[in-house]
N, C-alpha and C. Protein backbone atom coordinates (compact mmCIF):
# COMPACT_ATOMS: atom_id res chain seq x y z
N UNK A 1 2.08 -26.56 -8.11
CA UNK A 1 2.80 -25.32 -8.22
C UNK A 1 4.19 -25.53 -7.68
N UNK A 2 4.96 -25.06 -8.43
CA UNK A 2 6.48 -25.00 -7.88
C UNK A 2 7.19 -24.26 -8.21
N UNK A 3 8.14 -23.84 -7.55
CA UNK A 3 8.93 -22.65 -7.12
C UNK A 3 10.61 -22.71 -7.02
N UNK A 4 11.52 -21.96 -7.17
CA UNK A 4 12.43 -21.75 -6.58
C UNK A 4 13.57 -20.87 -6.28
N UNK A 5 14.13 -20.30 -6.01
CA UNK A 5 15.05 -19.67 -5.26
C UNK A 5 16.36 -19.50 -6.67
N UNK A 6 16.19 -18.33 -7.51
CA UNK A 6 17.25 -18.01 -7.92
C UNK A 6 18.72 -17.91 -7.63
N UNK A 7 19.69 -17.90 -8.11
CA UNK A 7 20.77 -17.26 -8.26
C UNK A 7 21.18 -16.10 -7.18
N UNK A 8 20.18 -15.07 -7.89
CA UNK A 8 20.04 -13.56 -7.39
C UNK A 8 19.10 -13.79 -6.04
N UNK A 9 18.73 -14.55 -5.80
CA UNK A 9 18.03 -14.75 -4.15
C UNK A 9 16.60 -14.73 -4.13
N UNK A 10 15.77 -14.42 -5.74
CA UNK A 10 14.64 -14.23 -5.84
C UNK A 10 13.78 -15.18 -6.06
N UNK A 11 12.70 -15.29 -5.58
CA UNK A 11 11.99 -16.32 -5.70
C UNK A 11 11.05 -16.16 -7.07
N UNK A 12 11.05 -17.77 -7.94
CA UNK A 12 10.47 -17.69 -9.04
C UNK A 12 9.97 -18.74 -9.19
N UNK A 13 8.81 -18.70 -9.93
CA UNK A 13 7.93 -19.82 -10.26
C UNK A 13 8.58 -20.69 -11.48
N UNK A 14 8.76 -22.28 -11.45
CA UNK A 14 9.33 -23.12 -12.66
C UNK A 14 8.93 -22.95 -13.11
N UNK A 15 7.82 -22.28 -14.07
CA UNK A 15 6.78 -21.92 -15.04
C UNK A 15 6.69 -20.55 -15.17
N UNK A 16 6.78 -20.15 -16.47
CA UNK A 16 6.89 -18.60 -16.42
C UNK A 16 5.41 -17.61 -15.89
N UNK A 17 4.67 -18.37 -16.92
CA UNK A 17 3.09 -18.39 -16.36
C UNK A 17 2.49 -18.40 -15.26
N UNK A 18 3.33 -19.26 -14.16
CA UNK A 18 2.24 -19.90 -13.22
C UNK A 18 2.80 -18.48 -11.96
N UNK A 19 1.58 -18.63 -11.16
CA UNK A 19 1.31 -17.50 -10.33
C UNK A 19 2.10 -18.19 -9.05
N UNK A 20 2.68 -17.42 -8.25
CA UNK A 20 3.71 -18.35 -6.98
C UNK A 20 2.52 -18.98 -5.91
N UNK A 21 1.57 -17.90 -5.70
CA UNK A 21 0.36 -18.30 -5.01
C UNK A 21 -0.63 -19.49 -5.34
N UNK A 22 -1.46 -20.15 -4.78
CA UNK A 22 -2.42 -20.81 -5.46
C UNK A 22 -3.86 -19.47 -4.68
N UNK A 23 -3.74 -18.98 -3.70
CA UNK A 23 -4.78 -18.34 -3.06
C UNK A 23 -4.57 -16.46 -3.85
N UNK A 24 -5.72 -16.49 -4.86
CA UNK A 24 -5.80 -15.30 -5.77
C UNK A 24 -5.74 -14.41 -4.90
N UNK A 25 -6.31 -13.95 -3.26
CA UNK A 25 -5.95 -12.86 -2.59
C UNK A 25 -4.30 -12.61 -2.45
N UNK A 26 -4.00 -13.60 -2.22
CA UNK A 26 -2.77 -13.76 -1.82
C UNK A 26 -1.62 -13.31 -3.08
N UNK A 27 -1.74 -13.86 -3.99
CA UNK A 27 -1.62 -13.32 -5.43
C UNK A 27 -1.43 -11.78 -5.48
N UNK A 28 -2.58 -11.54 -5.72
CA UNK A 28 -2.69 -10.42 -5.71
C UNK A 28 -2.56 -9.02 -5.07
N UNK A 29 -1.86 -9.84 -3.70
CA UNK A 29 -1.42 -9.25 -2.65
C UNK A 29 0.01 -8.94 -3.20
N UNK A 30 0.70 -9.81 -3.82
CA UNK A 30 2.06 -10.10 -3.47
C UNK A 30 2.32 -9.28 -4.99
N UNK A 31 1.23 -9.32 -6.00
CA UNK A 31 1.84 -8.36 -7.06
C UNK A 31 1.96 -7.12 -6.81
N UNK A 32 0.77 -6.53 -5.77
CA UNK A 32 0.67 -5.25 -4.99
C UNK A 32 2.22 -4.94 -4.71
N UNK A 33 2.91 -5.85 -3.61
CA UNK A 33 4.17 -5.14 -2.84
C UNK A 33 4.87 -5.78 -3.82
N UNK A 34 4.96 -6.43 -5.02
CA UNK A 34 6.20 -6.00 -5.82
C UNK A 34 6.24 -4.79 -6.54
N UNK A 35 4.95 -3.97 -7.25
CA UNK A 35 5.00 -3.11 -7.75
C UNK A 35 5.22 -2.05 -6.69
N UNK A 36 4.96 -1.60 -5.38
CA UNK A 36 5.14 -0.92 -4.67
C UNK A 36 7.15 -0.35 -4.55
N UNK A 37 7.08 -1.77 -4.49
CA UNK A 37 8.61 -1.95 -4.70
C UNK A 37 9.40 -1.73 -5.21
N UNK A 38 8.83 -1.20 -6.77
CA UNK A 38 9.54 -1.06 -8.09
C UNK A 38 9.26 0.49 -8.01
N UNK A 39 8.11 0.64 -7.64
CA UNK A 39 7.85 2.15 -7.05
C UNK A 39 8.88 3.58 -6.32
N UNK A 40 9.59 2.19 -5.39
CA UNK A 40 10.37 3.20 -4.54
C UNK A 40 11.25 3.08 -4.78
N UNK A 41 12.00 1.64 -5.33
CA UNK A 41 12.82 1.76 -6.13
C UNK A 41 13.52 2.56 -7.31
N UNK A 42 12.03 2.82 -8.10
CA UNK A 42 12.41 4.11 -9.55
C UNK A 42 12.35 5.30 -8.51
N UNK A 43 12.57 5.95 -7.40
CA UNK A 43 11.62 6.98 -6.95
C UNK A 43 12.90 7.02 -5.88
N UNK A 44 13.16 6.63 -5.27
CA UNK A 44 14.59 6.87 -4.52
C UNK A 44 15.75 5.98 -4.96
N UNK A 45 15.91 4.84 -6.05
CA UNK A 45 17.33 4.70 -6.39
C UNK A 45 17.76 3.47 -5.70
N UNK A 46 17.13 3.03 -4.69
CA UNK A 46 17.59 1.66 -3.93
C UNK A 46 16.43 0.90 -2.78
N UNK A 47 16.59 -0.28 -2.76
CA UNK A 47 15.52 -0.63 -2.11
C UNK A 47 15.04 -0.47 -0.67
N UNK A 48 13.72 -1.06 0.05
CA UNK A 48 13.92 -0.43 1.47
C UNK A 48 15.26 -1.09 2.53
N UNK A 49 15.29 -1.70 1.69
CA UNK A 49 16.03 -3.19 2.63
C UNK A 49 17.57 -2.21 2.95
N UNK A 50 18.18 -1.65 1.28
CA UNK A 50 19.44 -0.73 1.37
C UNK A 50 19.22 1.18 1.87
N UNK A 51 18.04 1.32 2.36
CA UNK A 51 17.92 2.42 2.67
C UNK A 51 18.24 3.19 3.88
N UNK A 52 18.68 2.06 5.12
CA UNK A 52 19.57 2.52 5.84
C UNK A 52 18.52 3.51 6.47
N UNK A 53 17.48 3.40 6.74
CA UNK A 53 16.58 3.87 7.59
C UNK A 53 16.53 3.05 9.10
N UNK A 54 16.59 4.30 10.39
CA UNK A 54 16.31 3.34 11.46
C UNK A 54 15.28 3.40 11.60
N UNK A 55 15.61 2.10 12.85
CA UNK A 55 14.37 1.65 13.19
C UNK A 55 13.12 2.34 13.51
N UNK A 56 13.55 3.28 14.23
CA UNK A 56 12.41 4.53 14.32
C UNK A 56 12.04 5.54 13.09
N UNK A 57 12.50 5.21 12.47
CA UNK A 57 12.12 6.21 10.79
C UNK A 57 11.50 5.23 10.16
N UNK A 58 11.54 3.89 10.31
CA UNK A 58 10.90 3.24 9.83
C UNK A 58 9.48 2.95 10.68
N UNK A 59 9.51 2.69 12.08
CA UNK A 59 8.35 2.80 12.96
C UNK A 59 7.70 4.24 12.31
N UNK A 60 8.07 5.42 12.26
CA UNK A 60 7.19 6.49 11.98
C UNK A 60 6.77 6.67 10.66
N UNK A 61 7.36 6.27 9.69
CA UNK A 61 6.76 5.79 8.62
C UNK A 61 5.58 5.06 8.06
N UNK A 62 5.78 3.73 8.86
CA UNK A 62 4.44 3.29 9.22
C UNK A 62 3.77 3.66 9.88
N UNK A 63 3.89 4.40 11.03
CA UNK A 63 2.59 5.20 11.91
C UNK A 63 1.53 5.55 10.94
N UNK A 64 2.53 6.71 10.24
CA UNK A 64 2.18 7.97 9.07
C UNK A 64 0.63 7.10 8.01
N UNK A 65 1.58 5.66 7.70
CA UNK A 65 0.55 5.01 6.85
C UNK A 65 -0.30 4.29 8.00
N UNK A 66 -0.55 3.76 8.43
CA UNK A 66 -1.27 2.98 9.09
C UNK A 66 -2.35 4.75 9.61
N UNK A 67 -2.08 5.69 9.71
CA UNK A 67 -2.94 7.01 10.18
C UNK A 67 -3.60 7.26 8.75
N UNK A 68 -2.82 7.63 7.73
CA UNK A 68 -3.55 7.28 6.14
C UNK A 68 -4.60 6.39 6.04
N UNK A 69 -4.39 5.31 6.21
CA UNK A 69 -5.36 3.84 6.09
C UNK A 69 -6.51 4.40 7.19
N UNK A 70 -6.19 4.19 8.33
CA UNK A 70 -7.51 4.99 9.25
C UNK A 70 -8.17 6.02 8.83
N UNK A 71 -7.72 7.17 7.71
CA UNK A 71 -8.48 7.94 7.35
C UNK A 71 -9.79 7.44 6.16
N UNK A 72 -9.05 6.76 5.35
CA UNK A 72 -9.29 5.98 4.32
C UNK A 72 -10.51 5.04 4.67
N UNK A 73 -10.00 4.16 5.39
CA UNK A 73 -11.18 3.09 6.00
C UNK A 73 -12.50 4.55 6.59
N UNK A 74 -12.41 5.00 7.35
CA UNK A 74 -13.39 6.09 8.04
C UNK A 74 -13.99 6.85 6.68
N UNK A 75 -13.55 7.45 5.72
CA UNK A 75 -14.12 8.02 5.24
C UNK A 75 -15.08 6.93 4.04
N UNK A 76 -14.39 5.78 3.82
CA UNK A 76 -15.02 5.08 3.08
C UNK A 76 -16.56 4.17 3.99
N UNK A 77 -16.39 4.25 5.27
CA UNK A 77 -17.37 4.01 6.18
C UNK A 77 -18.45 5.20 6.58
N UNK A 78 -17.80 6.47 6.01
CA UNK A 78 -18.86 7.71 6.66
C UNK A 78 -19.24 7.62 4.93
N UNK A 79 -19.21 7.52 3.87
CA UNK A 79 -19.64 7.50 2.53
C UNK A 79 -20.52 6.48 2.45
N UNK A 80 -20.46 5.08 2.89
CA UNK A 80 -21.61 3.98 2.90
C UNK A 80 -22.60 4.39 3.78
N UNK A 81 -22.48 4.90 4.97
CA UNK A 81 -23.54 5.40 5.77
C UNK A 81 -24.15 6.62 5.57
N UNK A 82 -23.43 7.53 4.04
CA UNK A 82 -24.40 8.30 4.31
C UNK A 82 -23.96 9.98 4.85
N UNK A 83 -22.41 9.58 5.65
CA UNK A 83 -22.35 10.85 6.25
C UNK A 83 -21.33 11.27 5.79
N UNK A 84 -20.12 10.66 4.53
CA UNK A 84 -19.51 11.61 3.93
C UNK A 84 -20.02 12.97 3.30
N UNK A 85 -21.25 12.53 2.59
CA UNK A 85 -21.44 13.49 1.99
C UNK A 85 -22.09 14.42 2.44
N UNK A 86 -22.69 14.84 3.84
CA UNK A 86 -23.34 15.38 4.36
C UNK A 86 -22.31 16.03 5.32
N UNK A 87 -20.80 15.36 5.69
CA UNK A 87 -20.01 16.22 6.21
C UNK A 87 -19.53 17.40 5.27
N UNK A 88 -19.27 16.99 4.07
CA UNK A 88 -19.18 17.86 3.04
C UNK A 88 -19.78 18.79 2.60
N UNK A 89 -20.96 18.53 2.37
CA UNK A 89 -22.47 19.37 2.75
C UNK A 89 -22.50 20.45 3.87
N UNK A 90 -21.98 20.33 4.94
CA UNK A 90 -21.83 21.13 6.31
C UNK A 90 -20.47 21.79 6.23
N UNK A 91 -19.22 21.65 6.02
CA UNK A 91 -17.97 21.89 5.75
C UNK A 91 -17.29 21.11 6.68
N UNK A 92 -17.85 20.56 7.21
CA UNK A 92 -16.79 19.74 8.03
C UNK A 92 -15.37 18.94 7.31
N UNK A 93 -15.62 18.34 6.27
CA UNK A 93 -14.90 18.10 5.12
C UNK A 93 -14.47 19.22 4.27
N UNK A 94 -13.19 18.57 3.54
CA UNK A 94 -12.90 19.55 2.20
C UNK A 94 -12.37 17.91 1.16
N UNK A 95 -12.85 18.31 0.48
CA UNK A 95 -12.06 16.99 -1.00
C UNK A 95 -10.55 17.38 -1.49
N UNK A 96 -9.56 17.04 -1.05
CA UNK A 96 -8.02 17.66 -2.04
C UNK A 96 -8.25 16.52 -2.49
N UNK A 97 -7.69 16.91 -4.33
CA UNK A 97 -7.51 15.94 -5.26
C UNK A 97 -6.75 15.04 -4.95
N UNK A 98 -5.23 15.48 -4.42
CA UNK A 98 -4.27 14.93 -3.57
C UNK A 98 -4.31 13.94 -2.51
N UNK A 99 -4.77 14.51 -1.58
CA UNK A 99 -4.53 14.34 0.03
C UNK A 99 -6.05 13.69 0.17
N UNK A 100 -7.44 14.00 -0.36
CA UNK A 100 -8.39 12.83 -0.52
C UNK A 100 -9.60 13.95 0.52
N UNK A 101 -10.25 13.66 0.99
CA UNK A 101 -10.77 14.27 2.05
C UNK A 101 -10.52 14.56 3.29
N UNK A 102 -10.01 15.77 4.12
CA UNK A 102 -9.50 16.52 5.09
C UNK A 102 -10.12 16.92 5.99
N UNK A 103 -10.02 16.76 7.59
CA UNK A 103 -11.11 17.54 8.16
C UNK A 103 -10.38 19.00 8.27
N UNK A 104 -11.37 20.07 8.57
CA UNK A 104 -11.62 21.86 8.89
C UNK A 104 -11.55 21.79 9.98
C-alpha cells in the first residue's frame, strides 16, 4: 500500500482503488470522519479546523457528544438486558424519533 501527500496537503492513495488503511476497522473508521466532515462542511460552510471555535467551545462540544454516546451505549445495554423495554413499559422512558430515548 502506498500513499502520498498531495499538492493541496491531502493525503491520497497511488491507486485510486486502494483503501489508505490495510486494517478494515480502521478503514472504515476513517471513511466515517471524512463523511462527517463533508457533513459540517455542507452544513456550516467551512471546516472545523477554520471555525475559529475556542478551546472551550470545542471542550463543550465534545462533552455534549461524549454525554450522547453514554446515553447511547446505556440504552443499547438496558435493551440487551432486557430493561429498555420494560423502562418503557413503566414510563420511565419516552422514544423521540429525534433525540432517541429520554428519561421522565
Amino acid at each position: 500500500m502506498s500513499w502520498a501527500i498531495g499538492d493541496d496537503g491531502k493525503v491520497r492513495s497511488k491507486h485510486a482503488n486502494d483503501p489508505i488503511s490495510q486494517d478494515a476497522v480502521v478503514e472504515a473508521n476513517r471513511q466515517l470522519l471524512l463523511q462527517r466532515s463533508n457533513v459540517g462542511i455542507n452544513k456550516y460552510g467551512i471546516t472545523l479546523a477554520e471555525s475559529g471555535l475556542t478551546r472551550r467551545q470545542l471542550l463543550q462540544h465534545a462533552l455534549e457528544e461524549a454525554l450522547d454516546l453514554a446515553n447511547y451505549l446505556q440504552a443499547e445495554i438496558m435493551r440487551h438486558d432486557g430493561e429498555y423495554e420494560a423502562g418503557l413499559m413503566a414510563g420511565c422512558l419516552v422514544h423521540d424519533a429525534e433525540e432517541g430515548p429520554q428519561a421522565v
